[in-house]
PDB file of N, CA and C in Angstrom:
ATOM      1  N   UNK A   1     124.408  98.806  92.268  1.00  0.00           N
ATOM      2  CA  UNK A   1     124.281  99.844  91.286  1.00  0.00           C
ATOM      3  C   UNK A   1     124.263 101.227  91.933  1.00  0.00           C
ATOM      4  N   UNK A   2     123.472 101.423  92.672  1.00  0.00           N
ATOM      5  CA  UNK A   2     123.421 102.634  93.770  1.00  0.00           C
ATOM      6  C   UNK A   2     124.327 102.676  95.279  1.00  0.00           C
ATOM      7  N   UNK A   3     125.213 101.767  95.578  1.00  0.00           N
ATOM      8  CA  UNK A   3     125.381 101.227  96.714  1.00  0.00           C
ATOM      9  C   UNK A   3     126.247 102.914  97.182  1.00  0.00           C
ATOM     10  N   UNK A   4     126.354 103.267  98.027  1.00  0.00           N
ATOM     11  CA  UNK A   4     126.991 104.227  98.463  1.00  0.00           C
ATOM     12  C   UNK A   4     126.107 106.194  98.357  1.00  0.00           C
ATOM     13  N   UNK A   5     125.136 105.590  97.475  1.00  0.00           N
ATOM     14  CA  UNK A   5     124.525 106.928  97.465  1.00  0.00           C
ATOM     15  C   UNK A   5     123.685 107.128  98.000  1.00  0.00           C
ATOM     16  N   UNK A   6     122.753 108.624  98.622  1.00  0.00           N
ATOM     17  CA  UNK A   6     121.776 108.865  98.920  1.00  0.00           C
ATOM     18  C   UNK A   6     120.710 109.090  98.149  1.00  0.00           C
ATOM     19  N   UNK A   7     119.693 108.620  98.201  1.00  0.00           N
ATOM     20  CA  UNK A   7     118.779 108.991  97.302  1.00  0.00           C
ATOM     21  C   UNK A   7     117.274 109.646  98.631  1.00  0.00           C
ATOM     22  N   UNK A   8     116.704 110.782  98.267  1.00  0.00           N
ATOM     23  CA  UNK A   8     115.813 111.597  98.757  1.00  0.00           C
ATOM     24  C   UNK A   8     114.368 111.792  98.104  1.00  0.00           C
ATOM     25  N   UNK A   9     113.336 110.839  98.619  1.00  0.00           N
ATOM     26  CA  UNK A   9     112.188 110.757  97.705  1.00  0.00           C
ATOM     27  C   UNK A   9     110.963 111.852  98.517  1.00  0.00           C
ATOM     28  N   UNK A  10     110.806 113.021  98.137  1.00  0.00           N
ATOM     29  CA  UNK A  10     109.512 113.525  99.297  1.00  0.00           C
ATOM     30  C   UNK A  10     108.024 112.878  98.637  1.00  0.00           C
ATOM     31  N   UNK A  11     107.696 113.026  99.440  1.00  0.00           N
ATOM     32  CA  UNK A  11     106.370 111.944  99.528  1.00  0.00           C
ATOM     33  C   UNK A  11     106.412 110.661  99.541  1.00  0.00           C
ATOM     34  N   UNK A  12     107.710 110.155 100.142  1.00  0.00           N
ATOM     35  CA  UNK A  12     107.625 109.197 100.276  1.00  0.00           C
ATOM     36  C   UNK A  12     107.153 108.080 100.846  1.00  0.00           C
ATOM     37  N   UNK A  13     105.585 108.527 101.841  1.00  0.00           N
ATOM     38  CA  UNK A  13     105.346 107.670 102.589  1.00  0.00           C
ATOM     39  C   UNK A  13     104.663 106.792 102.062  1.00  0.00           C
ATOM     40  N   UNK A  14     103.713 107.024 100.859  1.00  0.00           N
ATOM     41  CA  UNK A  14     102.867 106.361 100.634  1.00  0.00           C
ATOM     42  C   UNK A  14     103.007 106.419  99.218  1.00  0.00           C
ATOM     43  N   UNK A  15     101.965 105.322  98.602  1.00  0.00           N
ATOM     44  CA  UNK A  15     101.539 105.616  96.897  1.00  0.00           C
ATOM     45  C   UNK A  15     103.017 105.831  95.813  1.00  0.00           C
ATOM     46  N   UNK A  16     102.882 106.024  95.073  1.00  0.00           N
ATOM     47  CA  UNK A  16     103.931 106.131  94.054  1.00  0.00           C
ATOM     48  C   UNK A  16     105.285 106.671  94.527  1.00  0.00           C
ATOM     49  N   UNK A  17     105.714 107.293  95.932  1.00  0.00           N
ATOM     50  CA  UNK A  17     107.125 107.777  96.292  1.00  0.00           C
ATOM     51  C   UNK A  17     107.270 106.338  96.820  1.00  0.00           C
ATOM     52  N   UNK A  18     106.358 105.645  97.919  1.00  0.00           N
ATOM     53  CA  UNK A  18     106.733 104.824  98.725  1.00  0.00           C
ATOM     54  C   UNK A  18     107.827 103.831  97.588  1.00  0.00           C
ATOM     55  N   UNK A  19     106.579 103.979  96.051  1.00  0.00           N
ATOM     56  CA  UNK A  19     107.255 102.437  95.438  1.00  0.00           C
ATOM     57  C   UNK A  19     108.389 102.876  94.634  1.00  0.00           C
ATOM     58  N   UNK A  20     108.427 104.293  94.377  1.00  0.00           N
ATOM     59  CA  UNK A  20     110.445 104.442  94.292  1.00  0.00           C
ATOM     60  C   UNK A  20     111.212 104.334  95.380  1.00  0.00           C
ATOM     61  N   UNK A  21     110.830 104.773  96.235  1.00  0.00           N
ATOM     62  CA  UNK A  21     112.066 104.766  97.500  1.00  0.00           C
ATOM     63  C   UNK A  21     112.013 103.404  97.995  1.00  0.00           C
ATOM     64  N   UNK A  22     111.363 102.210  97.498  1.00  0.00           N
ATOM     65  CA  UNK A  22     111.708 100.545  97.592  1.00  0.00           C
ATOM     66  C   UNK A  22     112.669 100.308  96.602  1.00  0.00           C
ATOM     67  N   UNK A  23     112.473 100.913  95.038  1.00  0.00           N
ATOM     68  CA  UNK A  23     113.186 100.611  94.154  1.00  0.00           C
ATOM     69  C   UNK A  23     114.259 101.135  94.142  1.00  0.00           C
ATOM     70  N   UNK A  24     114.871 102.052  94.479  1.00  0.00           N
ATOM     71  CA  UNK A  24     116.079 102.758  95.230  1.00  0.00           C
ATOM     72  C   UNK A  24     116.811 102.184  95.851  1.00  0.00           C
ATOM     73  N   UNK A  25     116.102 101.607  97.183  1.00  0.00           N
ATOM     74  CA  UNK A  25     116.545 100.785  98.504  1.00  0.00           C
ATOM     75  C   UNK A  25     116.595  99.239  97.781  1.00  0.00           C
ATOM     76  N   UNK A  26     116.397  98.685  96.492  1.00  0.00           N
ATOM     77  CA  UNK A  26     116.613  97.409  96.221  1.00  0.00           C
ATOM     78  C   UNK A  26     117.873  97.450  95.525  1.00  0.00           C
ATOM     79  N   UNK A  27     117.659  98.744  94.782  1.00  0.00           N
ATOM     80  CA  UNK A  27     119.351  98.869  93.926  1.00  0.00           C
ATOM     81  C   UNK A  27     119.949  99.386  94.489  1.00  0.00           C
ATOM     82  N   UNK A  28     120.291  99.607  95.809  1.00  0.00           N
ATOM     83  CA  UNK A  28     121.537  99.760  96.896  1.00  0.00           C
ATOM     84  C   UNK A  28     121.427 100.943  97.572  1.00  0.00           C
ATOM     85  N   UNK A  29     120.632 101.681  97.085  1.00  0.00           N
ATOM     86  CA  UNK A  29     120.781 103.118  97.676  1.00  0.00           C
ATOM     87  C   UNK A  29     120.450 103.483  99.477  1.00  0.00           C
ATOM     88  N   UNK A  30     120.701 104.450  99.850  1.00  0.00           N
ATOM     89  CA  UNK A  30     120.160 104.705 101.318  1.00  0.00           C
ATOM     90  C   UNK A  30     119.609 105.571 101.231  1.00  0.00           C
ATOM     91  N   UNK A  31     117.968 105.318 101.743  1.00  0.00           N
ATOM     92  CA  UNK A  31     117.187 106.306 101.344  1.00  0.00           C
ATOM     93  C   UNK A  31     116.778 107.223 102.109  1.00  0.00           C
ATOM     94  N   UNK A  32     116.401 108.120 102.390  1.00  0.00           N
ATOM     95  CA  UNK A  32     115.679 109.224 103.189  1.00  0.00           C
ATOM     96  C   UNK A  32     114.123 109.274 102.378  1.00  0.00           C
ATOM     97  N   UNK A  33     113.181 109.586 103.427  1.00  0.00           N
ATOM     98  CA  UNK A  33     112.043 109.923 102.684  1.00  0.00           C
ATOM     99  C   UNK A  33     111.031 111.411 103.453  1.00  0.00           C
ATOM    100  N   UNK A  34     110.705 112.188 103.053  1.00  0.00           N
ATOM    101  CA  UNK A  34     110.209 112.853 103.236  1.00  0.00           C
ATOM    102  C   UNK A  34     108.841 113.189 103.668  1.00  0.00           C
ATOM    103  N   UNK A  35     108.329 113.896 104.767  1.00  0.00           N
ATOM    104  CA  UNK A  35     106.536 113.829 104.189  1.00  0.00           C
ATOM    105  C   UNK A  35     106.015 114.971 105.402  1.00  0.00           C
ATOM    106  N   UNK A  36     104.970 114.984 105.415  1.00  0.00           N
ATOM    107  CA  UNK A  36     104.441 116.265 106.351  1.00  0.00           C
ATOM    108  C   UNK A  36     104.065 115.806 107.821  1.00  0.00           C
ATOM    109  N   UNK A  37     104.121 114.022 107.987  1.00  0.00           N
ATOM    110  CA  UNK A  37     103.874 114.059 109.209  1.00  0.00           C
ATOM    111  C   UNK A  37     104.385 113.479 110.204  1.00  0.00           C
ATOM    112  N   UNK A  38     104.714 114.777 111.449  1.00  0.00           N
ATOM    113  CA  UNK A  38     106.043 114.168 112.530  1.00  0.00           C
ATOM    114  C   UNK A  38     105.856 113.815 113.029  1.00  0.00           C
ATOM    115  N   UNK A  39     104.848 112.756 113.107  1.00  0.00           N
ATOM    116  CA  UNK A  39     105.160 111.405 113.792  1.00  0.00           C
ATOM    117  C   UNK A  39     105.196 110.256 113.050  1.00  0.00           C
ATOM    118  N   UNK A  40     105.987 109.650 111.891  1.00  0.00           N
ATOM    119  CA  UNK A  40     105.527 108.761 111.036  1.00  0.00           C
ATOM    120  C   UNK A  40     106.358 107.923 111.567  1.00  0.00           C
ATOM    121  N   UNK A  41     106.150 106.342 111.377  1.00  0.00           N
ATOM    122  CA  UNK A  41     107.624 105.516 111.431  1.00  0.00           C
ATOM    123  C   UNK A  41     107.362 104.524 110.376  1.00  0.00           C
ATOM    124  N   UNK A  42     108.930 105.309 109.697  1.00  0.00           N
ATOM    125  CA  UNK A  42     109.062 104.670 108.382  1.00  0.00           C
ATOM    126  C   UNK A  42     109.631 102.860 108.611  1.00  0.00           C
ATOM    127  N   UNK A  43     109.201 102.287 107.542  1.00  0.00           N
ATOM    128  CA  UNK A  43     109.202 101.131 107.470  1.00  0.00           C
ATOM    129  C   UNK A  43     110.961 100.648 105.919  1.00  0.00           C
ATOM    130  N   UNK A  44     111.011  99.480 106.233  1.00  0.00           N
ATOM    131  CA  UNK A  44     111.950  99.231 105.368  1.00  0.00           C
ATOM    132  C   UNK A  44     113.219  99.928 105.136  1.00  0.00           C
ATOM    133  N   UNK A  45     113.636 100.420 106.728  1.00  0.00           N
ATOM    134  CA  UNK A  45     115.066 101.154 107.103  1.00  0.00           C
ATOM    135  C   UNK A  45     115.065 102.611 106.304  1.00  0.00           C
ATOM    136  N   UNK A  46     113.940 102.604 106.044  1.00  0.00           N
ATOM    137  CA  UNK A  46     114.088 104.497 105.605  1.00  0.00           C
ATOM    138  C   UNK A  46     114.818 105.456 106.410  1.00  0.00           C
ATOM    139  N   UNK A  47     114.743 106.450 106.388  1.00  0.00           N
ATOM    140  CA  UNK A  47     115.016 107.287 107.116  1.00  0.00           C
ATOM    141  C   UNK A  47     114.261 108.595 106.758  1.00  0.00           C
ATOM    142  N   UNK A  48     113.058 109.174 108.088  1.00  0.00           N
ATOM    143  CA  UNK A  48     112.455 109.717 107.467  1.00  0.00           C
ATOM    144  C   UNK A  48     112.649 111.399 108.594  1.00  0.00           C
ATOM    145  N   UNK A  49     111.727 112.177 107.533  1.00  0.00           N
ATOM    146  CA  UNK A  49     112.382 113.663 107.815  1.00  0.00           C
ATOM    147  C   UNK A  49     110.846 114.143 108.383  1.00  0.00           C
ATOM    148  N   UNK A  50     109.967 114.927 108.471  1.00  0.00           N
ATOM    149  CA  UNK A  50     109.086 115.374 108.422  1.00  0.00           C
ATOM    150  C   UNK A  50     109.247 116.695 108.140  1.00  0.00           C
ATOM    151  N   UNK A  51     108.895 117.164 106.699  1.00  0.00           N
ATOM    152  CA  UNK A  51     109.407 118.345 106.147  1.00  0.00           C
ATOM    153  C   UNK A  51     107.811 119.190 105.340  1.00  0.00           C
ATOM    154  N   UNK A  52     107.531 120.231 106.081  1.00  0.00           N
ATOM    155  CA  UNK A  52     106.692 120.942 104.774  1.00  0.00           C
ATOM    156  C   UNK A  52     107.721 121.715 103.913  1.00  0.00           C
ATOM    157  N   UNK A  53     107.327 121.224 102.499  1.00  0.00           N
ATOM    158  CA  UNK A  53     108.374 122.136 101.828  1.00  0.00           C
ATOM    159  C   UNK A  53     108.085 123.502 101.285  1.00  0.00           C
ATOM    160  N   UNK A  54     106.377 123.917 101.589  1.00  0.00           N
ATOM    161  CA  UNK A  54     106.221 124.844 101.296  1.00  0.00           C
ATOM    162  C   UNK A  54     106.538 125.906 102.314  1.00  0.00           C
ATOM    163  N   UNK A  55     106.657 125.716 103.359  1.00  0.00           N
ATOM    164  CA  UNK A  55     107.860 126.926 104.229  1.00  0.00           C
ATOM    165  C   UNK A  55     109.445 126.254 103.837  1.00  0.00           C
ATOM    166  N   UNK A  56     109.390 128.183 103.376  1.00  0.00           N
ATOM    167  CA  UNK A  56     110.599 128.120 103.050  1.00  0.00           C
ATOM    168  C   UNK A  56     111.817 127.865 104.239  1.00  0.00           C
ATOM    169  N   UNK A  57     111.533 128.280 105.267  1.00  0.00           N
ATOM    170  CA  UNK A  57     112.473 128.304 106.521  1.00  0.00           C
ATOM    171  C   UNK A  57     112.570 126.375 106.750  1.00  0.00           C
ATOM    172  N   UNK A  58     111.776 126.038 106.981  1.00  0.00           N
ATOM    173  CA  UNK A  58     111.401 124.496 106.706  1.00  0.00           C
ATOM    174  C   UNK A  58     112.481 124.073 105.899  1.00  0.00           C
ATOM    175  N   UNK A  59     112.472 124.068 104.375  1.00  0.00           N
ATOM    176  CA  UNK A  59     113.202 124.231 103.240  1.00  0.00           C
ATOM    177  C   UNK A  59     114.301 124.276 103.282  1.00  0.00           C
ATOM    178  N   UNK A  60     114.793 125.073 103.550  1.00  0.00           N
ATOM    179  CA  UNK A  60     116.381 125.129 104.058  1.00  0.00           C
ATOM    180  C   UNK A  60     117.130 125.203 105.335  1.00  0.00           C
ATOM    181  N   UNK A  61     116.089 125.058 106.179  1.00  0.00           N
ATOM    182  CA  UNK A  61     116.951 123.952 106.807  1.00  0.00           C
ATOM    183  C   UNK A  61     116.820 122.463 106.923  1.00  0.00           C
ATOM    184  N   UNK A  62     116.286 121.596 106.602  1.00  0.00           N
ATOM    185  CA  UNK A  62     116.258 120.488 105.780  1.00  0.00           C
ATOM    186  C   UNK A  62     118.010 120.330 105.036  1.00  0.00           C
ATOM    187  N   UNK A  63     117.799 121.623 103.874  1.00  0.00           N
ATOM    188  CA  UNK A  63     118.963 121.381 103.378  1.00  0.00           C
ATOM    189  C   UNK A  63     120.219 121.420 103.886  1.00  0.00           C
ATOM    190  N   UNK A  64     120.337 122.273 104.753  1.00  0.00           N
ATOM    191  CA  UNK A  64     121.131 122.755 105.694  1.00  0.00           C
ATOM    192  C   UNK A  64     121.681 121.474 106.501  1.00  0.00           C
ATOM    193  N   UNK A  65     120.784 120.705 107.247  1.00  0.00           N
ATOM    194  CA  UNK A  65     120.737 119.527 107.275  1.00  0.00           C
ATOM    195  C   UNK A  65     121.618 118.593 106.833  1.00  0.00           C
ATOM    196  N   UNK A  66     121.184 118.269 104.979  1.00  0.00           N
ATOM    197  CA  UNK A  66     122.147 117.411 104.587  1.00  0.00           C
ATOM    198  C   UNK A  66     123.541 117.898 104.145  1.00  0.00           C
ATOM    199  N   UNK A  67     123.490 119.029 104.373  1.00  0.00           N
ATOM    200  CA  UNK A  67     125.388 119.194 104.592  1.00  0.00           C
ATOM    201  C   UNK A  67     126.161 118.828 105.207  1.00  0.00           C
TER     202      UNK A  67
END
């Protein structure tokens, strides 16, 4: 259903992002997940970012990023 897309959950490490970015990753998607701390290791082939999004410089380049 999702197979080919990215899907980008922030907060995804834990609690209610963790259990979309499973449900994402079950309906095909490739996920990225987001969160504030750089050293995490994501589980279940995530792919994770360590992003505060409240700096803005942070912010875009992140986005910058997925271009």
């Amino acid at each position: 259903m999702l197979s080919g897309k990215l899907a980008i959950v922030t907060g995804g490490t834990r609690g209610i992002g963790q259990a979309i970015a499973l449900e994402l990753q079950n309906k095909g998607a490739e996920v990225l997940i987001t969160g504030t701390q750089s050293n995490f290791s994501p589980k279940n082939n995530f792919r994770y970012f360590g992003v505060d999004f409240s700096d803005r410089k942070a912010t875009l380049e992140f986005v910058a990023m997925l271009r």
